[in-house]
Protein backbone atom coordinates (compact mmCIF):
# COMPACT_ATOMS: atom_id res chain seq x y z
CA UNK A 1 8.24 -11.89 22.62
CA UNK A 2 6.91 -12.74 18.95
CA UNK A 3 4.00 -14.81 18.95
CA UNK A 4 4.54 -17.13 16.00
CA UNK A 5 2.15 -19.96 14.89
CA UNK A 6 3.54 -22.63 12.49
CA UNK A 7 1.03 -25.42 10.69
CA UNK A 8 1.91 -28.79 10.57
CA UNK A 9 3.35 -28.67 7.15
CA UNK A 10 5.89 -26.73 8.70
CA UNK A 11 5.46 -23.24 7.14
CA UNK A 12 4.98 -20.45 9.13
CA UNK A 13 1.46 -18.86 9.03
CA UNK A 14 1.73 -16.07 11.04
CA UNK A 15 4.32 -14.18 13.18
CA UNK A 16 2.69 -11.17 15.66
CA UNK A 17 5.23 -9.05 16.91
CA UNK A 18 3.35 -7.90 20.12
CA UNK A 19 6.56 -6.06 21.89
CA UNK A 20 6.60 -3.35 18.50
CA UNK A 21 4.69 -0.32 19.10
CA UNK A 22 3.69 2.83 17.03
CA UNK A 23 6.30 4.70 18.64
CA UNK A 24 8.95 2.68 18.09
CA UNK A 25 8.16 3.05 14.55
CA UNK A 26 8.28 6.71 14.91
CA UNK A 27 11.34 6.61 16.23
CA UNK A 28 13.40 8.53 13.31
CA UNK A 29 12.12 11.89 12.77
CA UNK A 30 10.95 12.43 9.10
CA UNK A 31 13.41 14.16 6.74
CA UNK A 32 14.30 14.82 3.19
CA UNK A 33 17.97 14.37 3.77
CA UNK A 34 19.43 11.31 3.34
CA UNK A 35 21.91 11.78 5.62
CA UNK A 36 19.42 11.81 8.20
CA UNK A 37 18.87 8.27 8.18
CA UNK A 38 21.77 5.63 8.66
CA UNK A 39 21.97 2.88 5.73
CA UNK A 40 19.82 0.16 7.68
CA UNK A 41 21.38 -2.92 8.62
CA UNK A 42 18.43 -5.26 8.96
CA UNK A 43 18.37 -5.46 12.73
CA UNK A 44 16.11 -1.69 12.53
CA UNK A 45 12.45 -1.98 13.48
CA UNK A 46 11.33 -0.68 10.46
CA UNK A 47 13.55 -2.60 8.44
CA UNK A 48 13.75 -6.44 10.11
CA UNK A 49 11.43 -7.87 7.66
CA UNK A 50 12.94 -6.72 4.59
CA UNK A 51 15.24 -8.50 2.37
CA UNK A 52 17.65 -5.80 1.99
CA UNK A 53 20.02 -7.46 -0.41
CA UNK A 54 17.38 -7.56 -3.03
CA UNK A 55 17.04 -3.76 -3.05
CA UNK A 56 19.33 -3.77 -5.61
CA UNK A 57 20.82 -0.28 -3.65
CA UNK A 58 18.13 1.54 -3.20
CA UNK A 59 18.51 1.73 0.74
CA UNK A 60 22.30 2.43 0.65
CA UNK A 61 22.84 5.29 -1.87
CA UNK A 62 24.48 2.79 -4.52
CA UNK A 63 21.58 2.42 -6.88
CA UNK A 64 21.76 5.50 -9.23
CA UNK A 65 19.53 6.74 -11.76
CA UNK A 66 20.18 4.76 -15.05
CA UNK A 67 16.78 3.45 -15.95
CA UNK A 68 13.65 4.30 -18.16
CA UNK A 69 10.35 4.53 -17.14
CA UNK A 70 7.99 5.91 -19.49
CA UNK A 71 4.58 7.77 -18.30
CA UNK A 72 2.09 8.16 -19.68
CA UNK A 73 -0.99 10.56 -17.83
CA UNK A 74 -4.44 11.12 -19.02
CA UNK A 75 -6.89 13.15 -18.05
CA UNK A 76 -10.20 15.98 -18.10
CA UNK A 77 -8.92 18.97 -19.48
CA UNK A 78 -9.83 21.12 -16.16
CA UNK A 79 -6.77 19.10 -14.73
CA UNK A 80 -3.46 20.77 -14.94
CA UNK A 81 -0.48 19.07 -14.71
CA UNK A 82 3.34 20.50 -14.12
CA UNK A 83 6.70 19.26 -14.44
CA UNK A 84 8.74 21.23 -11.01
CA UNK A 85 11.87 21.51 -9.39
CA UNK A 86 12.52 20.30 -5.67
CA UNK A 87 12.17 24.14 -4.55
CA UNK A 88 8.17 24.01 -5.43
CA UNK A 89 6.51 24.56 -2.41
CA UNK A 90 3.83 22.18 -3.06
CA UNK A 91 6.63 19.80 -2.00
CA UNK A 92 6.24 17.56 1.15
CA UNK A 93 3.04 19.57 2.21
CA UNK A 94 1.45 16.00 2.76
CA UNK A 95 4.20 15.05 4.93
CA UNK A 96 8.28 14.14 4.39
CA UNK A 97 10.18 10.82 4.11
CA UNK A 98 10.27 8.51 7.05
CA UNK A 99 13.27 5.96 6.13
CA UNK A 100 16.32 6.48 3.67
CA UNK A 101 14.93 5.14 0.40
CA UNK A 102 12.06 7.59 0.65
CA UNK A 103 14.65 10.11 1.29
CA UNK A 104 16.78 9.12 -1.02
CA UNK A 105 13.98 9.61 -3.59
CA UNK A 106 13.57 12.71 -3.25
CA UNK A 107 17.19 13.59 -3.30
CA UNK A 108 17.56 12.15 -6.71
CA UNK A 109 14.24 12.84 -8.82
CA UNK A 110 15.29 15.48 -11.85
CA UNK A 111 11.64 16.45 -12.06
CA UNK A 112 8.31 16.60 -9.85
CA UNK A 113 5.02 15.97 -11.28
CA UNK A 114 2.19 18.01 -9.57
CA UNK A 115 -1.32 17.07 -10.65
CA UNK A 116 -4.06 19.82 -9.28
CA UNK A 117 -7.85 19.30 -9.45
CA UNK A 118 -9.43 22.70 -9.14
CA UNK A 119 -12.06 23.45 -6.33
CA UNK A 120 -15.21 22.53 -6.64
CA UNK A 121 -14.19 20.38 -10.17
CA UNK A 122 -16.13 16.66 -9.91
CA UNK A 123 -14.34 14.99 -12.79
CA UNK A 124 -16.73 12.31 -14.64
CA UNK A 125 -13.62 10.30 -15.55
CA UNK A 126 -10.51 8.77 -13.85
CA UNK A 127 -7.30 10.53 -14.21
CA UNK A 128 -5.14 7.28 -15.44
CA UNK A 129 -1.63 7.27 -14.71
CA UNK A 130 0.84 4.68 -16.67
CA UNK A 131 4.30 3.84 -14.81
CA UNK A 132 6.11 1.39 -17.80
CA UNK A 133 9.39 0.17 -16.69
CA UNK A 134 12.08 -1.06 -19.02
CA UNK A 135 14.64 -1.83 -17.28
CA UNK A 136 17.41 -0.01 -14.84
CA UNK A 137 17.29 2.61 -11.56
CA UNK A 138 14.57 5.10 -11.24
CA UNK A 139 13.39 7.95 -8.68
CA UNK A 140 10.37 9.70 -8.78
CA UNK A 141 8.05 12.55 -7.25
CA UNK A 142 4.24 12.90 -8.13
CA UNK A 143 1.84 15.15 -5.73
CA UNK A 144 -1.73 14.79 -6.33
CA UNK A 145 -3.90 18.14 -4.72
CA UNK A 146 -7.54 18.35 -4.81
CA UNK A 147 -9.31 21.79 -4.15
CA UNK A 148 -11.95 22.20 -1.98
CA UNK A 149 -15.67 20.22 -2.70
CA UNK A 150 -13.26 18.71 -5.84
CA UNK A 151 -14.30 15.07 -6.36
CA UNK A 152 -11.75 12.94 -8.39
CA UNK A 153 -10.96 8.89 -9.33
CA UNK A 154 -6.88 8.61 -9.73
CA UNK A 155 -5.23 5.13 -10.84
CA UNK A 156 -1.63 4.09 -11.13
CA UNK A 157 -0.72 1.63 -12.74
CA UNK A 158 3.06 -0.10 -12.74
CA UNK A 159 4.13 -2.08 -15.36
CA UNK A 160 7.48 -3.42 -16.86
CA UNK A 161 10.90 -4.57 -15.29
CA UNK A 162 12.40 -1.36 -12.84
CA UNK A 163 13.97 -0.45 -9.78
CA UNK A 164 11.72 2.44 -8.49
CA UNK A 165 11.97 4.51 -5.46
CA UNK A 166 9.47 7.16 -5.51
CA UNK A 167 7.22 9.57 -2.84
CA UNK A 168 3.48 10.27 -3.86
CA UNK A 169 1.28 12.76 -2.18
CA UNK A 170 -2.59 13.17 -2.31
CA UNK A 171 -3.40 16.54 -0.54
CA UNK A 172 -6.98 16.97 -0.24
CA UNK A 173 -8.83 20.03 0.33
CA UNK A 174 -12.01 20.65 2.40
CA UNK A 175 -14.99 18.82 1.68
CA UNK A 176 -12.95 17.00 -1.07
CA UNK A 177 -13.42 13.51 -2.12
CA UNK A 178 -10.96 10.86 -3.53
CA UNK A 179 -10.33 7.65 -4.45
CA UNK A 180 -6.70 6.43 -6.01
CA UNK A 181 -6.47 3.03 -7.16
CA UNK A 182 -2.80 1.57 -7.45
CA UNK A 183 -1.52 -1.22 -9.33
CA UNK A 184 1.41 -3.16 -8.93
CA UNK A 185 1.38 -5.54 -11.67
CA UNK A 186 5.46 -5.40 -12.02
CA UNK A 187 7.12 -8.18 -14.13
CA UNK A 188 8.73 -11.13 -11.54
CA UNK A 189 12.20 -8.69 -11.40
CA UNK A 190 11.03 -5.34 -10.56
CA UNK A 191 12.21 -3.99 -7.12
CA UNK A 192 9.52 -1.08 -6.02
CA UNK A 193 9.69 0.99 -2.95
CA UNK A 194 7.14 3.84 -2.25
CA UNK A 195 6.06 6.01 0.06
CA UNK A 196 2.25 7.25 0.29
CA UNK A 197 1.47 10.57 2.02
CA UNK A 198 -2.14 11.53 1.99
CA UNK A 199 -3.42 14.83 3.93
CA UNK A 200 -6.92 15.20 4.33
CA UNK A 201 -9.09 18.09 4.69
CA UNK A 202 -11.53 19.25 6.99
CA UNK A 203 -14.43 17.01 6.43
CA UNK A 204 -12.90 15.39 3.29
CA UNK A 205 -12.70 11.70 2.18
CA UNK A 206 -10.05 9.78 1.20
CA UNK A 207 -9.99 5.92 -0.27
CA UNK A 208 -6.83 4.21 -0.76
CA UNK A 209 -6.48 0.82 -3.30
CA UNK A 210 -3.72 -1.01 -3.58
CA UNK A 211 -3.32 -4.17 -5.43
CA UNK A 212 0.29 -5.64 -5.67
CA UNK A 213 1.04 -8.82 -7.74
CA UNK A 214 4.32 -8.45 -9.54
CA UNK A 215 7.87 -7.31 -8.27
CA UNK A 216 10.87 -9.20 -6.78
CA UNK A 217 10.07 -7.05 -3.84
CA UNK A 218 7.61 -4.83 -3.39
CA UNK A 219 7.85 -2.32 -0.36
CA UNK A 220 4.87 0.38 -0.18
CA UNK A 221 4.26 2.62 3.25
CA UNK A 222 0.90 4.51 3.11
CA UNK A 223 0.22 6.90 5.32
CA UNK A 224 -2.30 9.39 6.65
CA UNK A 225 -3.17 12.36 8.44
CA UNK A 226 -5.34 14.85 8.81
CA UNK A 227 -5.55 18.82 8.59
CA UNK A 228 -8.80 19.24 10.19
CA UNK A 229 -11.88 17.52 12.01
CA UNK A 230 -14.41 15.72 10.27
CA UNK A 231 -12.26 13.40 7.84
CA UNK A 232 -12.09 10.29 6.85
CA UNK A 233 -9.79 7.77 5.16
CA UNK A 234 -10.62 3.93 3.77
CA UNK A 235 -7.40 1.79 3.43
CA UNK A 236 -8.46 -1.16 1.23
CA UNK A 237 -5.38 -3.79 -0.21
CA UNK A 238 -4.90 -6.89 -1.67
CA UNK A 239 -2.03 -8.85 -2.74
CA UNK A 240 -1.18 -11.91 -4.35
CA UNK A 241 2.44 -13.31 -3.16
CA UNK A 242 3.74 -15.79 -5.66
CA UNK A 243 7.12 -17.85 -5.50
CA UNK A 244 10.24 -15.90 -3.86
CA UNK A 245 8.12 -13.23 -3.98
CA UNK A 246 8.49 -10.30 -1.03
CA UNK A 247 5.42 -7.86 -0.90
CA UNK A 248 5.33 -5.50 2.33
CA UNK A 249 2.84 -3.31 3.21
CA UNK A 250 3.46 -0.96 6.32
CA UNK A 251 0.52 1.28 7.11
CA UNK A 252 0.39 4.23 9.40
CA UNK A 253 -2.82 6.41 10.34
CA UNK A 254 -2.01 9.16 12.36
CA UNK A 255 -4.73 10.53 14.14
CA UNK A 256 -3.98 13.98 15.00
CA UNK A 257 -7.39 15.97 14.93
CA UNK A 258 -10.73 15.23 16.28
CA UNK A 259 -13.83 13.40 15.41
CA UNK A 260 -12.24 11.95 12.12
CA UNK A 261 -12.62 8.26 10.97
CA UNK A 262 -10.01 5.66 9.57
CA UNK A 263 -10.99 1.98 8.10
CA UNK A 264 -8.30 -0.29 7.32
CA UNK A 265 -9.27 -3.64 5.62
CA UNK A 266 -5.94 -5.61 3.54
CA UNK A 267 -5.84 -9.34 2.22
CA UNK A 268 -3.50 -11.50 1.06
CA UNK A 269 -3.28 -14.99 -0.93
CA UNK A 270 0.14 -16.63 -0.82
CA UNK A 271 1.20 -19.75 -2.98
CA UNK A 272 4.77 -21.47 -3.68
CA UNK A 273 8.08 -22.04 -1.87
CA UNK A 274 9.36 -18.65 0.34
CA UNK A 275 6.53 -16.17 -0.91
CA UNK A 276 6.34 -14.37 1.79
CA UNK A 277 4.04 -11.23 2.97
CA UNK A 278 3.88 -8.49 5.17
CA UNK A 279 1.69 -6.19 6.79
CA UNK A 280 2.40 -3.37 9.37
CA UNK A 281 -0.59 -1.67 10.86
CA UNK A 282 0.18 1.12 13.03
CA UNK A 283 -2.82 3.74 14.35
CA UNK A 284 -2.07 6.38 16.64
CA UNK A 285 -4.59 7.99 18.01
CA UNK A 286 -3.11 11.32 19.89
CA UNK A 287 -4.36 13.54 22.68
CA UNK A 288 -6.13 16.09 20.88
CA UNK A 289 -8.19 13.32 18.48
CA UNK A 290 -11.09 13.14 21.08
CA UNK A 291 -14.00 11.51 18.96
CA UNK A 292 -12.14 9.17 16.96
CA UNK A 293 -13.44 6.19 14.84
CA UNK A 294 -10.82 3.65 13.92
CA UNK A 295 -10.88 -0.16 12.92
CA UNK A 296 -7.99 -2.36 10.99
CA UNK A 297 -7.99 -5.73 9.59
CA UNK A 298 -5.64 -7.84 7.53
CA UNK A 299 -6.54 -11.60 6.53
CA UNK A 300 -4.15 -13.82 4.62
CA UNK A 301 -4.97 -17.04 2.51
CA UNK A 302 -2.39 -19.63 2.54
CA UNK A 303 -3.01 -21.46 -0.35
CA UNK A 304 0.48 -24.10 -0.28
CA UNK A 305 3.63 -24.95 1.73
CA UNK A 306 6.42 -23.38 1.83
CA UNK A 307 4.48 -19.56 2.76
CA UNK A 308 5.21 -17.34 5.39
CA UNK A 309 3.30 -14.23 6.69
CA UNK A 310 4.10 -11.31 9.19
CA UNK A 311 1.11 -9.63 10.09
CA UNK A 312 1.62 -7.10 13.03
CA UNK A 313 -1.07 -4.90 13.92
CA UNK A 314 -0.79 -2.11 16.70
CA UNK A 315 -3.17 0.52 18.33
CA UNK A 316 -1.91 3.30 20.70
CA UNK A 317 -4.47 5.30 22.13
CA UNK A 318 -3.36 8.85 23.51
CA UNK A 319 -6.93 10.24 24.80
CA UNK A 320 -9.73 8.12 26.47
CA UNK A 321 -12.62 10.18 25.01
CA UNK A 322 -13.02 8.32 21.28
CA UNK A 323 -15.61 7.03 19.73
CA UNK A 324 -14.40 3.72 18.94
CA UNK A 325 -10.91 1.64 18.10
CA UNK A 326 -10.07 -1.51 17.25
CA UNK A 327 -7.62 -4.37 15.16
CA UNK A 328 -8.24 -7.54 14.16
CA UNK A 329 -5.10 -10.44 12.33
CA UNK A 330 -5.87 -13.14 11.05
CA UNK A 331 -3.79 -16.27 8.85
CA UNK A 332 -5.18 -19.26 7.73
CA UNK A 333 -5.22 -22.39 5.26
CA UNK A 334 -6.88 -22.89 2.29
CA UNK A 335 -10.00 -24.80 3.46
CA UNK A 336 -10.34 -28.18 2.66
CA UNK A 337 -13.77 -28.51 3.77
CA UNK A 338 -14.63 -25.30 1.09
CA UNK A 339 -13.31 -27.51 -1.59
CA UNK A 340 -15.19 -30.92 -0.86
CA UNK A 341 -18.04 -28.59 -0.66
CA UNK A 342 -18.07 -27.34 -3.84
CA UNK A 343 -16.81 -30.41 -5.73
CA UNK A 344 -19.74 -32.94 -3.79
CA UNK A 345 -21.83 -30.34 -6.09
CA UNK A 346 -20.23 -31.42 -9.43
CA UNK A 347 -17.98 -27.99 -9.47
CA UNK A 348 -14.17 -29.39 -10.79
CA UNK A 349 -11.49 -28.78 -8.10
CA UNK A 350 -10.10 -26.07 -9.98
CA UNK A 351 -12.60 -24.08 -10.62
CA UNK A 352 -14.15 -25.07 -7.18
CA UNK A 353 -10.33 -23.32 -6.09
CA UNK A 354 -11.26 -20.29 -8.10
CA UNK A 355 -13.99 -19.65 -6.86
CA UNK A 356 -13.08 -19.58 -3.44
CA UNK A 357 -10.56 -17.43 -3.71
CA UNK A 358 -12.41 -15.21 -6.16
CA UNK A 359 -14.81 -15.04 -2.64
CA UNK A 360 -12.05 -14.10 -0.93
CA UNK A 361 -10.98 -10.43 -2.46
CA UNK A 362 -14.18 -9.60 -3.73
CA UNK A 363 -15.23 -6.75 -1.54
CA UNK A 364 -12.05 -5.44 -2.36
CA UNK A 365 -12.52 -6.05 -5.74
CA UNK A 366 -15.61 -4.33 -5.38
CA UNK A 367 -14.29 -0.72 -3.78
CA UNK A 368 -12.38 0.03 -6.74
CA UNK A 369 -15.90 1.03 -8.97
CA UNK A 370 -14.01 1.24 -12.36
CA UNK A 371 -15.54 -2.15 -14.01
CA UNK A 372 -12.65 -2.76 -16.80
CA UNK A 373 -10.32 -2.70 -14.20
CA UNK A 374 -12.03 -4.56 -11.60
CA UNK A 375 -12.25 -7.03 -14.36
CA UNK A 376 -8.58 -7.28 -15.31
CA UNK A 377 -7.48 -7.61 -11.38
CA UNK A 378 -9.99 -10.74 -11.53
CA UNK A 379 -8.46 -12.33 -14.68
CA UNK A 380 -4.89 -11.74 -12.74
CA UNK A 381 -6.13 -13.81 -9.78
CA UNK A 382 -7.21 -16.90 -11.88
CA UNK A 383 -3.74 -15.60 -14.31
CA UNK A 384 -1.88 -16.67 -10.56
CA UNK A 385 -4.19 -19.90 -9.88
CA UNK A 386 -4.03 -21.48 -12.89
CA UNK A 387 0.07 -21.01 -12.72
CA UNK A 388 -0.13 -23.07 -9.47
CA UNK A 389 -1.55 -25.80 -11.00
CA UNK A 390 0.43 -25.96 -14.37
């Protein structure tokens, strides 16, 4: 049964589904036809959180292609990037669509954007990526593929009004290092659903941002695994859930070679009537991954009423001989006692707020190492206090 604790102001905090497992997730094979996966009803797993009326289509073949997004990419000169059919073999090498809007991305993109960092290549500045929506139905495609001992910084950045299914690889190569930073800083219509393959290298590192504030609903499934021993992947998120906001984040780390590491850390603020927030965070750690290091954590701020927050965690452990493995959930109020703190000290009770929550996301903050944008996430978070308060 779901293990659901409610405050006494009557919204619901936090609901634990204990009885889901990784392999109930896992259920549906992954596929890039559509017709692979049945148009989901609501009553699915995967699927039993999401508002699937606001999906404006996108999970029953009816939204189609009508929109504008405008891209803009920057980046070193050693990097090449290529426009290429669905027949490019680059394709789906970091793994293929596990539900029916992924799939039905990449049925419907006209063009796939491969971005390759050579081997060896340590770029000295980020390779920026610009998603602008305005307005209408979108698909999209973009693998990222780092050669061996390459060392990059990738941010993406979503902006505008759009409905936007899309499928984004990062295929790392031995030794390589990453970080991608990705914004979702939609305007209060957007519908965005994405898929996040990452496949990392033989004793290769991989770090994973993602900051969501804007959307309608905002549905974004990272995922890992690994191609030989010796890797490692950081998932850091935050997100900020406003009112009638929907922002779902379903993680999955597949463990599938040995002595490879995986850190999952993800916060959440919510404010104002039916925001509501959700986190999946499945690990599987199989057989053959003797020597595995794993940890997960997701905290959530309620800061009024009226929130709600799913936060299900789940470890499945194949092989006895790891290294370590753990979760931790957690959901509370804003703390009262914080604010009288602060305020007996002659701080004013909004700023006093601020700060606190400012506290809260900082170490995030602080993994993304690109100042001006560590910056502009910070001026969002007091942008979404100060509308509380208006």
């Amino acid at each position: 049964m779901a293990d659901a604790q409610t405050n006494p102001a009557g919204n619901t905090a936090i609901a634990v589904a204990a009885e889901s497992t990784v392999a109930t997730r896992m259920s549906a094979p992954p596929s890039f036809d559509v017709a692979d996966f049945p148009v989901p009803h609501g009553r699915e797993e995967e699927w039993r959180f999401t508002p699937l009326e606001r999906l404006r289509g996108l999970h029953d073949g009816s939204a189609q292609a009508s929109g504008v997004l405008k891209a803009e990419v920057s980046a070193p000169d050693v990097v090449t990037i290529e426009a290429v059919g669905r027949d490019d073999a680059r394709l789906g090498r970091a793994g293929k669509p596990v539900d029916r809007v992924a799939a039905q991305a990449y049925s419907a993109f006209e063009k796939a954007t491969v971005v390759t960092v050579p081997k060896e290549a340590v770029l000295t500045e980020p390779i920026r990526v610009g998603l602008h929506g305005e307005g209408g139905v979108s698909y999209g495609h973009t693998v990222f593929e780092l050669g061996a001992f390459a060392e990059a910084v990738i941010v993406i950045d979503h902006t505008g009004d759009a409905v936007r299914a899309a499928n984004v690889e990062f295929v790392l190569g031995d030794n390589a290092k990453l970080t991608v930073v990705s914004v979702q800083d939609w305007a209060d219509t957007a519908v965005h659903c994405s898929q996040h393959n990452a496949l990392v290298g033989r004793d290769a590192s991989f770090k994973s941002v993602v900051v969501t504030f804007g959307g309608d609903v905002v549905r974004l499934h990272p995922r890992v695994t690994y191609a030989g021993p010796g890797g490692e992947a950081e998932l850091y998120g935050l997100y900020f859930t406003d009112n009638g906001q929907h922002q779902e984040h379903r993680l999955f780390v597949d463990h599938d070679a040995p002595h490879c590491r995986s850190n999952v850390a993800y916060k959440g603020a919510l404010q104002g009537k039916d925001a509501h927030a959700v986190w999946i965070g499945d690990v599987l750690i199989r057989k053959v991954a003797e020597g595995t290091d794993t940890y997960e954590l997701n905290r959530n701020l309620v800061l009024t009423d009226g929130a709600r927050v799913d936060s299900v965690p789940n470890l499945e452990i194949e092989t006895g001989e790891i290294a370590g493995a753990g979760h931790a959930s957690a959901t509370g109020r804003f703390e009262d006692e914080q604010l009288f703190y602060l305020m007996a000290r002659g701080i004013p009770a909004d700023e006093a707020r601020r700060l606190v929550v400012r506290g809260f996301f900082a170490e995030l903050v602080q993994q993304i190492g690109l100042p001006d944008l560590q910056e502009r996430l910070l001026a969002k978070i007091d942008e979404e206090l100060e509308a509380s308060v208006a």
